[in-house]
C-alpha atoms as a PDB file:
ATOM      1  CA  UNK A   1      59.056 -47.893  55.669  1.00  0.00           C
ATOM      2  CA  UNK A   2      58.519 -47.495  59.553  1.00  0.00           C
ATOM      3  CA  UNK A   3      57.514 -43.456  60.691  1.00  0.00           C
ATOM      4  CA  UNK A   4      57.275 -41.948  63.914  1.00  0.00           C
ATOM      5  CA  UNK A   5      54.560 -39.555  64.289  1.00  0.00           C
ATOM      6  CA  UNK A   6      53.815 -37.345  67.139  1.00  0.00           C
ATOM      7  CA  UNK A   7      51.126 -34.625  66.773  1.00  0.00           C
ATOM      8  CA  UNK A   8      51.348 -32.412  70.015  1.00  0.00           C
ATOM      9  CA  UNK A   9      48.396 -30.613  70.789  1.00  0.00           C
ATOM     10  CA  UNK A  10      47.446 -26.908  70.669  1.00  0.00           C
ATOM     11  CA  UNK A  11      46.928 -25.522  73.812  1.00  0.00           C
ATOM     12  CA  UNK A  12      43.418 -25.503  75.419  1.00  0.00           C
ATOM     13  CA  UNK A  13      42.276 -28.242  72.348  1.00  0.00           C
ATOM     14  CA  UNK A  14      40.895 -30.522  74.514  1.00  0.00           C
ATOM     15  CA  UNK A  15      36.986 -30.525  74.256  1.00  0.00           C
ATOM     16  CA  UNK A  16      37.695 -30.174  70.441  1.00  0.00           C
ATOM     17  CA  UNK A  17      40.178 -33.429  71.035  1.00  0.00           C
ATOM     18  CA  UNK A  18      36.865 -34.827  72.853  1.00  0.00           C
ATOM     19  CA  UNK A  19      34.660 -33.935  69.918  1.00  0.00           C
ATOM     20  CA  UNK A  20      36.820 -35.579  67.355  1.00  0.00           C
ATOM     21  CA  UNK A  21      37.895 -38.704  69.043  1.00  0.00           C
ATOM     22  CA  UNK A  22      35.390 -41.456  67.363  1.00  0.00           C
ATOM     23  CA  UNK A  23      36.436 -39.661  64.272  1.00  0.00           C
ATOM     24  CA  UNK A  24      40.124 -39.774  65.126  1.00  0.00           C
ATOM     25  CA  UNK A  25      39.181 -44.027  65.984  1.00  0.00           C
ATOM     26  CA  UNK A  26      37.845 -44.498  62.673  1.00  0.00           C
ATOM     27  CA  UNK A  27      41.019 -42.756  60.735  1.00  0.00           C
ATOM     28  CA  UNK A  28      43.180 -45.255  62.797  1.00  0.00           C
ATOM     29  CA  UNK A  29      40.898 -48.423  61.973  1.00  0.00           C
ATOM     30  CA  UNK A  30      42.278 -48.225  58.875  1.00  0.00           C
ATOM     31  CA  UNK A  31      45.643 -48.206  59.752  1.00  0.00           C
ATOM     32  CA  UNK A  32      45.460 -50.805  62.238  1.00  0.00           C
ATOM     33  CA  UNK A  33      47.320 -53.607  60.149  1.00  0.00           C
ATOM     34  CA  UNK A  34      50.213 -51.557  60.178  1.00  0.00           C
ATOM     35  CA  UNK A  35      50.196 -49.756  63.454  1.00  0.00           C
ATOM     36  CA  UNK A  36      53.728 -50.837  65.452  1.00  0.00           C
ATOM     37  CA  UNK A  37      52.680 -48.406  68.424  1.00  0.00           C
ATOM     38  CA  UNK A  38      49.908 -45.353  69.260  1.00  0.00           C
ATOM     39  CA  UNK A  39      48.464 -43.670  72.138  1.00  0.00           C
ATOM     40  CA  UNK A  40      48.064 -40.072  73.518  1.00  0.00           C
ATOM     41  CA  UNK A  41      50.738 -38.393  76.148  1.00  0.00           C
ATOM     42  CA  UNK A  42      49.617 -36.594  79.434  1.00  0.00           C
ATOM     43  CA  UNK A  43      50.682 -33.672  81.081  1.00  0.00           C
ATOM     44  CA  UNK A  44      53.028 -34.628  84.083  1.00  0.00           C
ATOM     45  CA  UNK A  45      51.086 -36.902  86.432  1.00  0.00           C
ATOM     46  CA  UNK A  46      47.625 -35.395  84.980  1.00  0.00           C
ATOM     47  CA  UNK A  47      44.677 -36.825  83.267  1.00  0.00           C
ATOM     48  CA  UNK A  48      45.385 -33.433  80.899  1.00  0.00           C
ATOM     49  CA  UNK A  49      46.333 -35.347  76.579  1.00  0.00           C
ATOM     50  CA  UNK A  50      49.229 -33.331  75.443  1.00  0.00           C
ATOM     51  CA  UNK A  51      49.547 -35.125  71.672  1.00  0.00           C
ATOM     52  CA  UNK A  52      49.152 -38.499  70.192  1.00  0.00           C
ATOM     53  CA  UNK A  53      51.822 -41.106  69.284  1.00  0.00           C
ATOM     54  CA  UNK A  54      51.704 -42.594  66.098  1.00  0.00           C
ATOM     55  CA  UNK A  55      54.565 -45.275  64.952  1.00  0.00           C
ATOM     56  CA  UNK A  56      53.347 -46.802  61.767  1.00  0.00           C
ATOM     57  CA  UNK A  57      54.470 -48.811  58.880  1.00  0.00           C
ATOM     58  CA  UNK A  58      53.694 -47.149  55.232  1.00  0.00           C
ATOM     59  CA  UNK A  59      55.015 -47.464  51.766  1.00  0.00           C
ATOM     60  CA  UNK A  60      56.597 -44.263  51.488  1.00  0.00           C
ATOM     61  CA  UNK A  61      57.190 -40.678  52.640  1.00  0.00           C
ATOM     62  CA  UNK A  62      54.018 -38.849  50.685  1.00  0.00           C
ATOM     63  CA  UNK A  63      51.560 -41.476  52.700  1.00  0.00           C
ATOM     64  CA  UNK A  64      53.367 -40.882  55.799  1.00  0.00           C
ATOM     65  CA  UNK A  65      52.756 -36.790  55.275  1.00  0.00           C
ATOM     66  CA  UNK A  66      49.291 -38.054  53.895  1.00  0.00           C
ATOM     67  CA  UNK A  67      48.711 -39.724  57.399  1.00  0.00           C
ATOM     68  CA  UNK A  68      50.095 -37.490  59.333  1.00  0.00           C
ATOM     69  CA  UNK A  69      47.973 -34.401  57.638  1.00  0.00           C
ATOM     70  CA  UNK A  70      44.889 -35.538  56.696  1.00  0.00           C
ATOM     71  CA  UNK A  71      43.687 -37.010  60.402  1.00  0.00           C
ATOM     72  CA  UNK A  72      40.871 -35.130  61.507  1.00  0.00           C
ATOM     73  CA  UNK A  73      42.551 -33.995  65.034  1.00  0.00           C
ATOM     74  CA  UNK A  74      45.124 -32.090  62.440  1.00  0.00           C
ATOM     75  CA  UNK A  75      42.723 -30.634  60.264  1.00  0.00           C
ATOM     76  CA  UNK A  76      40.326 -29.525  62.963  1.00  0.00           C
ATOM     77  CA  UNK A  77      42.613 -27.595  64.918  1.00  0.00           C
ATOM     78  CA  UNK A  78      43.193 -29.850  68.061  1.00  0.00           C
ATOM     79  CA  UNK A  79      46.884 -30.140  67.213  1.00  0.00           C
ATOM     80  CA  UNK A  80      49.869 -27.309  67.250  1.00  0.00           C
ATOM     81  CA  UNK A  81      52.640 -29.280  65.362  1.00  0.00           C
ATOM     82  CA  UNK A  82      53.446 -32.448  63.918  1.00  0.00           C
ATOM     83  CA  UNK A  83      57.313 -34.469  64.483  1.00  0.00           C
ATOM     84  CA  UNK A  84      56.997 -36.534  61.327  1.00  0.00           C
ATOM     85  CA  UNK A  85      59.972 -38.555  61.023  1.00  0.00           C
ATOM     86  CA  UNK A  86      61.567 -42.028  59.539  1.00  0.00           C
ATOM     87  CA  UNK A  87      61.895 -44.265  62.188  1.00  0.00           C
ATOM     88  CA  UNK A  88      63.872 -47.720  62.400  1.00  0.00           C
ATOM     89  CA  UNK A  89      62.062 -50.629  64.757  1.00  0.00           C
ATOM     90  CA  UNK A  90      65.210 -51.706  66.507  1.00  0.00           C
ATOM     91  CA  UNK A  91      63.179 -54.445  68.400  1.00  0.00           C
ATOM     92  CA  UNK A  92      60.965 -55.719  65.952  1.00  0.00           C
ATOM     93  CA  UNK A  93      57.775 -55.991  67.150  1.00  0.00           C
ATOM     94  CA  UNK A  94      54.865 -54.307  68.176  1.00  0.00           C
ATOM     95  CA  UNK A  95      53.211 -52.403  71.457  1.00  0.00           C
ATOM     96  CA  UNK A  96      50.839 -55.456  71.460  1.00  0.00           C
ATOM     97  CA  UNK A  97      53.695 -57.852  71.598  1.00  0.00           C
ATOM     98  CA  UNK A  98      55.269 -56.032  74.692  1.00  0.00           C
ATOM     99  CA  UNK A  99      55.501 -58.842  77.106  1.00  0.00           C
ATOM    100  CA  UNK A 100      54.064 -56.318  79.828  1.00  0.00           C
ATOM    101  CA  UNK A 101      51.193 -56.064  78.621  1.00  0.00           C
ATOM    102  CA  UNK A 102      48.574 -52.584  78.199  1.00  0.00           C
ATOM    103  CA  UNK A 103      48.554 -52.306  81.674  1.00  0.00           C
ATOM    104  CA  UNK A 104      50.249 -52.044  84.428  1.00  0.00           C
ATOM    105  CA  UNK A 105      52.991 -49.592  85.434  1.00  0.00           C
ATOM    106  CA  UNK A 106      54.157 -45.871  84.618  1.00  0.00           C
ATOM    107  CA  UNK A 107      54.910 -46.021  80.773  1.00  0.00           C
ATOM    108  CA  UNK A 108      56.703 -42.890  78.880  1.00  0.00           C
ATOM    109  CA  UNK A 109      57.709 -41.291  75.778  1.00  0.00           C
ATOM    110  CA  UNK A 110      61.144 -40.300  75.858  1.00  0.00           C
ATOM    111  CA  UNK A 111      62.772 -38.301  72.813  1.00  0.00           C
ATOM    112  CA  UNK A 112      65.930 -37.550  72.067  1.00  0.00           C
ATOM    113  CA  UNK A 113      66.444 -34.874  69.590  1.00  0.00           C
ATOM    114  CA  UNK A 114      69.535 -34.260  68.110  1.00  0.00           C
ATOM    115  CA  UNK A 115      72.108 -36.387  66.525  1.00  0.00           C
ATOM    116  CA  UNK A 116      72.484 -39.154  68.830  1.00  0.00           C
ATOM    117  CA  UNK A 117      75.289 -41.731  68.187  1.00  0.00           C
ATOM    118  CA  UNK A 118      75.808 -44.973  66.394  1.00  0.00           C
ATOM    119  CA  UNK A 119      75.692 -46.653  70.480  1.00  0.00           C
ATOM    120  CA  UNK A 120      71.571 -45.450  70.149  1.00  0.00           C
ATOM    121  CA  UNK A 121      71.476 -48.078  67.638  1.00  0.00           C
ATOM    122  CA  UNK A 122      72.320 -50.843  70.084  1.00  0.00           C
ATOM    123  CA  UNK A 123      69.559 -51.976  71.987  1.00  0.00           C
ATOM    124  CA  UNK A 124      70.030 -50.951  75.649  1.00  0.00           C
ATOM    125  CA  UNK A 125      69.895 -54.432  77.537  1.00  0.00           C
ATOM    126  CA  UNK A 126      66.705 -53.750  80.126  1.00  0.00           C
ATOM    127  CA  UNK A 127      64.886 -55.264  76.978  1.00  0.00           C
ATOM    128  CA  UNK A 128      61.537 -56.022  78.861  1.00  0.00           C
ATOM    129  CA  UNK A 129      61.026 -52.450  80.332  1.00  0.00           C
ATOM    130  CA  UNK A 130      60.652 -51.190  76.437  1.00  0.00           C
ATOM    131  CA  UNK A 131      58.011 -50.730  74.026  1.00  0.00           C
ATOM    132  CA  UNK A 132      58.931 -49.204  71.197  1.00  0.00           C
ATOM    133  CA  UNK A 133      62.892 -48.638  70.754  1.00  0.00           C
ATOM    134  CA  UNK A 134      64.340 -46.622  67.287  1.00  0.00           C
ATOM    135  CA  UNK A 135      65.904 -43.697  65.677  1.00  0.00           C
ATOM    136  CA  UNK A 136      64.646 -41.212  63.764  1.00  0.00           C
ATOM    137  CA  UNK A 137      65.814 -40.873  60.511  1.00  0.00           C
ATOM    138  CA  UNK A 138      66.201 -38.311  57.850  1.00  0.00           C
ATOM    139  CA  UNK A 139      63.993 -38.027  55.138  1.00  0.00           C
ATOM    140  CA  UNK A 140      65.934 -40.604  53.113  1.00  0.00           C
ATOM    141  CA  UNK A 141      66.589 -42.827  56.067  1.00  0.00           C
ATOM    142  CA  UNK A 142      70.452 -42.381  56.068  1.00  0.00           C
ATOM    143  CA  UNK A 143      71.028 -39.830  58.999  1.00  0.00           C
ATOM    144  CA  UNK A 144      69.931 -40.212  62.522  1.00  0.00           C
ATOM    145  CA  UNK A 145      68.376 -36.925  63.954  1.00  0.00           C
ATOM    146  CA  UNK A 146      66.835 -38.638  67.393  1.00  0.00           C
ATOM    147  CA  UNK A 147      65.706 -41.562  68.979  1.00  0.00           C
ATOM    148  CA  UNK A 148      62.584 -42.425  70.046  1.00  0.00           C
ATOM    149  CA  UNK A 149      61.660 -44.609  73.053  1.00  0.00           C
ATOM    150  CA  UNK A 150      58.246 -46.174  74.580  1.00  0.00           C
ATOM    151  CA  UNK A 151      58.883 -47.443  77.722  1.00  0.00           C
ATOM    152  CA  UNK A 152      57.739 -48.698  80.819  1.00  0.00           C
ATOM    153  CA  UNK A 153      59.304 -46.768  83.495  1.00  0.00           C
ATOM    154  CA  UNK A 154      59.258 -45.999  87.618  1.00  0.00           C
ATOM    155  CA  UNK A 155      58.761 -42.479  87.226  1.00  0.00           C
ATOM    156  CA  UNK A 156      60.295 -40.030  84.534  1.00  0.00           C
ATOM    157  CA  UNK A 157      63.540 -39.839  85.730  1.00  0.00           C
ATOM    158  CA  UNK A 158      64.350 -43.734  85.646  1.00  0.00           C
ATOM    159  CA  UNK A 159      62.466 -42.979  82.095  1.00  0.00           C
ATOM    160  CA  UNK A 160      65.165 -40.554  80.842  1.00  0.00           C
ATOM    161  CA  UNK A 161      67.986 -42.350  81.593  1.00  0.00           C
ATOM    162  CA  UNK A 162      67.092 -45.135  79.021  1.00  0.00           C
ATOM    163  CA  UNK A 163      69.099 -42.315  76.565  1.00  0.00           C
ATOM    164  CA  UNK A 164      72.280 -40.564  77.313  1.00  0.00           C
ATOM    165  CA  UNK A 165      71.151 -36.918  77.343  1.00  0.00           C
ATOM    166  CA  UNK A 166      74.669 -36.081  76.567  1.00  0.00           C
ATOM    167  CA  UNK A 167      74.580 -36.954  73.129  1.00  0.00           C
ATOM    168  CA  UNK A 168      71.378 -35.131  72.425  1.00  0.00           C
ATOM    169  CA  UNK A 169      70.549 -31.112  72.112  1.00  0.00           C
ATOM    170  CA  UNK A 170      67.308 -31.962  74.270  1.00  0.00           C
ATOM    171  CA  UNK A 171      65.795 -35.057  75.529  1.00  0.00           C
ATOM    172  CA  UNK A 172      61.998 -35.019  76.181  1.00  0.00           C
ATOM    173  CA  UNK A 173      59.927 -37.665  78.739  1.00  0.00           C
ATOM    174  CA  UNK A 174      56.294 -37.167  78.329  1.00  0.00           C
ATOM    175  CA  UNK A 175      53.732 -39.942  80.263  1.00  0.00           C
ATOM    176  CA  UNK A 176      52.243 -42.008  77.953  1.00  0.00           C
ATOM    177  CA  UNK A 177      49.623 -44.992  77.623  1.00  0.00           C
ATOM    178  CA  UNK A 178      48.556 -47.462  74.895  1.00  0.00           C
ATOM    179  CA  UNK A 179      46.488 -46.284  72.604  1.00  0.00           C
ATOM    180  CA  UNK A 180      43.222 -47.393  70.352  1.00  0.00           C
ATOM    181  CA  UNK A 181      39.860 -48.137  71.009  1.00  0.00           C
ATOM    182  CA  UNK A 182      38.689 -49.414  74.524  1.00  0.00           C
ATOM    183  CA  UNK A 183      37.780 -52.870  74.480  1.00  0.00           C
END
């Protein structure tokens, strides 16, 4: 089972976030065989980490709350709230397989929360420009609630427009990057 996980960070965390982050690196290590995307979101054109991305395949919903809870950014206080959510990998692969590579480019995390509609199951057709493309799902993986999108964008308004905010109560962009350890 695929799950989107996005732990947003408490206000003011960051030298904590800084403290914690080889021990946040070696939590991920070993979830690195089944990692389908990570990496930490900005504030608006700042250097300022406003959460951490987590899309990740696990055998069920108590080691997706397990993951999600026991990571040592959670329980030391660097994050506010956790989105913990099924997730469906509408393009079937992972960030590494994204033919544009780590680099290059603006890249974005764009949520749409809320219903969405059975045409956010359809994979939009600027194929290259995304990342990670999928709803989110219910706890028993049978209602959408969302989509989430990684993408690689010209700015966050070209970013937004990859989902009809329409069919959504909000839609978020947030900047984003690949994540994991510097090579």
């Amino acid at each position: 089972m695929e799950f989107f996980c996005y732990h947003r960070d408490r206000p003011a965390s960051g030298a904590l976030r800084d403290d914690m982050l080889e021990k946040h690196w070696a939590y991920m290590d070993g979830y690195a065989d089944r990692m389908i995307a990570r990496g930490p979101t900005f504030s608006a054109g700042e250097d300022t980490p406003t959460g951490s991305v987590h899309i990740v395949d696990l055998p069920d919903a108590p080691a997706a709350r397990a993951f999600a809870f026991d990571e040592p950014n959670y329980q030391t206080g660097v994050y506010r709230d956790v989105l913990l959510r099924r997730w469906r990998n509408l393009l079937g692969r992972t960030m590494w397989d994204f033919p544009g590579g780590r680099t290059g480019g603006d890249r974005y995390l764009v949520l749409g929360l809320g219903p969405g509609t059975q045409d956010d199951l359809v994979v939009p057709p600027d194929r290259d420009e995304l990342i990670a493309y999928g709803p989110l799902l219910s706890d028993d993986g049978v209602t959408q609630v969302g989509t989430a999108v990684l993408l690689r964008a010209p700015d966050p308004d070209a970013a937004r427009t990859v989902l009809d905010a329409g069919r959504y109560a909000a839609v978020e962009v947030h900047d984003w990057q690949f994540g994991g350890r510097p090579s």
